[in-house]
Protein backbone atom coordinates (compact mmCIF):
# COMPACT_ATOMS: atom_id res chain seq x y z
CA UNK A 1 36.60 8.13 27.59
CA UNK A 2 36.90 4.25 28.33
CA UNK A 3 35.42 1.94 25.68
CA UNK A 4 33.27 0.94 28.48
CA UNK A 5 31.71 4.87 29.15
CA UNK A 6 30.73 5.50 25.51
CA UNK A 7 27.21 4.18 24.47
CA UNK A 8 26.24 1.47 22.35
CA UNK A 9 25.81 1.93 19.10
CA UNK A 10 22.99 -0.47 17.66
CA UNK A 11 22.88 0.97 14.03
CA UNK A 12 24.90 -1.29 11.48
CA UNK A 13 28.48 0.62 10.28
CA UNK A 14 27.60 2.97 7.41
CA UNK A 15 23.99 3.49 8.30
CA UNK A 16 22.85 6.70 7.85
CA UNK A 17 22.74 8.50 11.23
CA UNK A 18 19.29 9.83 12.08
CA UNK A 19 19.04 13.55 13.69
CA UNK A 20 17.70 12.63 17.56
CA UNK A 21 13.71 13.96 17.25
CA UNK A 22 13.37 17.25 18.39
CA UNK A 23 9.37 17.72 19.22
CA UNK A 24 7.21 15.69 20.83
CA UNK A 25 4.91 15.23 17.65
CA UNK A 26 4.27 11.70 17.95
CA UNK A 27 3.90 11.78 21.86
CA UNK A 28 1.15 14.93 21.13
CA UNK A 29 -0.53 12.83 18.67
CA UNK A 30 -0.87 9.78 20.59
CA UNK A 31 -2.34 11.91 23.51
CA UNK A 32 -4.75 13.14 21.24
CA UNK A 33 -6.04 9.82 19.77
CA UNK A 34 -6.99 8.84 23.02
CA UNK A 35 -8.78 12.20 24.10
CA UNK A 36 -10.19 12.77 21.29
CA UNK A 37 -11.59 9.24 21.04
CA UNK A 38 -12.90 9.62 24.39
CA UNK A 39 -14.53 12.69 23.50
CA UNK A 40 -16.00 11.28 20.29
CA UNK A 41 -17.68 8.33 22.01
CA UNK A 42 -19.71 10.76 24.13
CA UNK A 43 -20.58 13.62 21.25
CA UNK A 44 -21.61 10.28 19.04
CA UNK A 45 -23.21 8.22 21.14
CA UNK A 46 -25.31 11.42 22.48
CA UNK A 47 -25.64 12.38 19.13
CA UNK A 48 -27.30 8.78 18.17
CA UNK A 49 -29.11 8.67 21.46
CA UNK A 50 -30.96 11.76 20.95
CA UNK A 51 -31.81 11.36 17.14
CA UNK A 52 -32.73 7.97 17.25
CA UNK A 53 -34.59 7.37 20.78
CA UNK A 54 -35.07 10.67 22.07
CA UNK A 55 -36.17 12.87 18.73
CA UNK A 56 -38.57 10.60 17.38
CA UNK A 57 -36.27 8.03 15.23
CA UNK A 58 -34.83 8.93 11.80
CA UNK A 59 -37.86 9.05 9.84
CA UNK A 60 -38.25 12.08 11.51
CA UNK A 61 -35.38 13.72 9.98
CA UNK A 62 -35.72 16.09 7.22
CA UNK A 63 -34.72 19.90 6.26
CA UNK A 64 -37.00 21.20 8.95
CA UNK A 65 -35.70 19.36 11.20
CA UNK A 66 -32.03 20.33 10.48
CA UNK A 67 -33.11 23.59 10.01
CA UNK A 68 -34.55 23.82 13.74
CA UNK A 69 -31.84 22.00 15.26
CA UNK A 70 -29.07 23.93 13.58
CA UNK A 71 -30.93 27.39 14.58
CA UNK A 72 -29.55 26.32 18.39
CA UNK A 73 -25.81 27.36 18.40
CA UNK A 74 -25.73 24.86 20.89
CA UNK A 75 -26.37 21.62 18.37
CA UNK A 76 -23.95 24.07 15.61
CA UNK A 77 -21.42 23.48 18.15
CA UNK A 78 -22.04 19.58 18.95
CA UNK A 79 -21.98 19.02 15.40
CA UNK A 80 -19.12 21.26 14.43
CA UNK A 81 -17.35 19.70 17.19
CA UNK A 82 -18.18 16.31 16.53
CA UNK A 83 -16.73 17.31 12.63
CA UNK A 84 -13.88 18.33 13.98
CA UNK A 85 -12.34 15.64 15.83
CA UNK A 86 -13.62 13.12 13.53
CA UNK A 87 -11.84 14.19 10.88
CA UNK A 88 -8.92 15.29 12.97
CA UNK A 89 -8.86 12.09 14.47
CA UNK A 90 -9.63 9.65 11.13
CA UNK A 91 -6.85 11.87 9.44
CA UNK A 92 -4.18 11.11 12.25
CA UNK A 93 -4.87 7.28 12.64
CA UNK A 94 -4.31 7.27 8.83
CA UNK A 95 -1.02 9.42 8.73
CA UNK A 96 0.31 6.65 11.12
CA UNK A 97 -1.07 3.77 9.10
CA UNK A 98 0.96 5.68 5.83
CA UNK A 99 3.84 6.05 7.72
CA UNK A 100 3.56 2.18 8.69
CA UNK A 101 3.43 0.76 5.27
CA UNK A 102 4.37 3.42 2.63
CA UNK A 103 8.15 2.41 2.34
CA UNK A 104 9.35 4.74 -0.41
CA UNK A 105 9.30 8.36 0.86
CA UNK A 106 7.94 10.15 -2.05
CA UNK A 107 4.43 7.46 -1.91
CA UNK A 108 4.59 8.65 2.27
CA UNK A 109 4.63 12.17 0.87
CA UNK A 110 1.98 11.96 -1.37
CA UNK A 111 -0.07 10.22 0.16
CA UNK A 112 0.05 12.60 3.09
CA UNK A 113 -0.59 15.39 1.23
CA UNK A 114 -3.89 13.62 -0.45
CA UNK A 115 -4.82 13.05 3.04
CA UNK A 116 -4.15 16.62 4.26
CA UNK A 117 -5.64 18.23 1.39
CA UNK A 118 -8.77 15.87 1.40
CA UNK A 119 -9.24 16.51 5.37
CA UNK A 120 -8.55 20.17 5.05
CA UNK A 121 -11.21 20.35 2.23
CA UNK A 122 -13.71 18.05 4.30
CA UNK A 123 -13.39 20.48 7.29
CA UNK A 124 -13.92 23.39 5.82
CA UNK A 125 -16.41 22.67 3.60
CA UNK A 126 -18.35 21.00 6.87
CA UNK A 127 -17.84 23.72 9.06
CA UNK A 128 -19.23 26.54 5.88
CA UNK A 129 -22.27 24.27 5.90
CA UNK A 130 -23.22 24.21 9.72
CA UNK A 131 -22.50 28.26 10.05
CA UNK A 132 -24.19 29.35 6.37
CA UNK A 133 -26.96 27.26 6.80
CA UNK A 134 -29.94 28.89 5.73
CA UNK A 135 -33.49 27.82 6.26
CA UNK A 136 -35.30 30.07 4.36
CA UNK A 137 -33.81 27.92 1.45
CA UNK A 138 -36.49 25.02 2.29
């Protein structure tokens, strides 16, 4: 091989040689931001539309209200799903923004796990409230 076949090397000599990525991670996650953001426009917008204009404003709102709404699977799902990718999305823009400007890796890995735990818990404890709902309570 000719000095002029091999490929340039950009890193400086003795920098630490970094393993060539083997998923598509990032590429999935970027994908996602934007569907998902698309997706959350219409579930919040529709979701402010028909509260606020369409359901009588949000002086309206109170545990019967819930209560009746939440009885539809279909508004379980809207909300579940609007749950869902909020978190899932809010969670991912801020695993990039730690990976952006946490420089040491143990703060990046802490951090991370603060945010996974946190959006985990969030989730979960969202999507017990929308399915146990009961509203014989009020």
């Amino acid at each position: 091989m000719s000095v002029a076949d091999r490929p340039l090397d950009l890193e400086p000599p003795g920098a630490p040689r970094r393993p060539p990525a083997s998923s598509n991670f990032e590429l999935n996650s970027w994908i996602f931001m934007r569907v998902s953001g698309v997706v959350l426009i219409f579930l919040v917008l529709g979701h402010l539309v028909i509260m606020n204009i369409l359901d009588g404003g949000v002086q309206r709102i109170n545990f019967a209200f819930v209560a009746g709404r939440w009885a539809s699977p279909f508004w379980q799902v809207w909300d579940l799903a609007m749950l869902w990718l909020a978190m899932l999305h809010g969670g991912n823009g801020l695993r990039t923004i730690i990976n952006d400007y946490a420089e040491r890796d143990q703060t990046r890995f802490w951090l991370k796990m603060l945010l996974y735990v946190s959006a985990a818990f969030i989730i979960l404890l969202g999507t017990l409230v929308i399915f146990t709902f009961d509203p014989s309570i009020g």
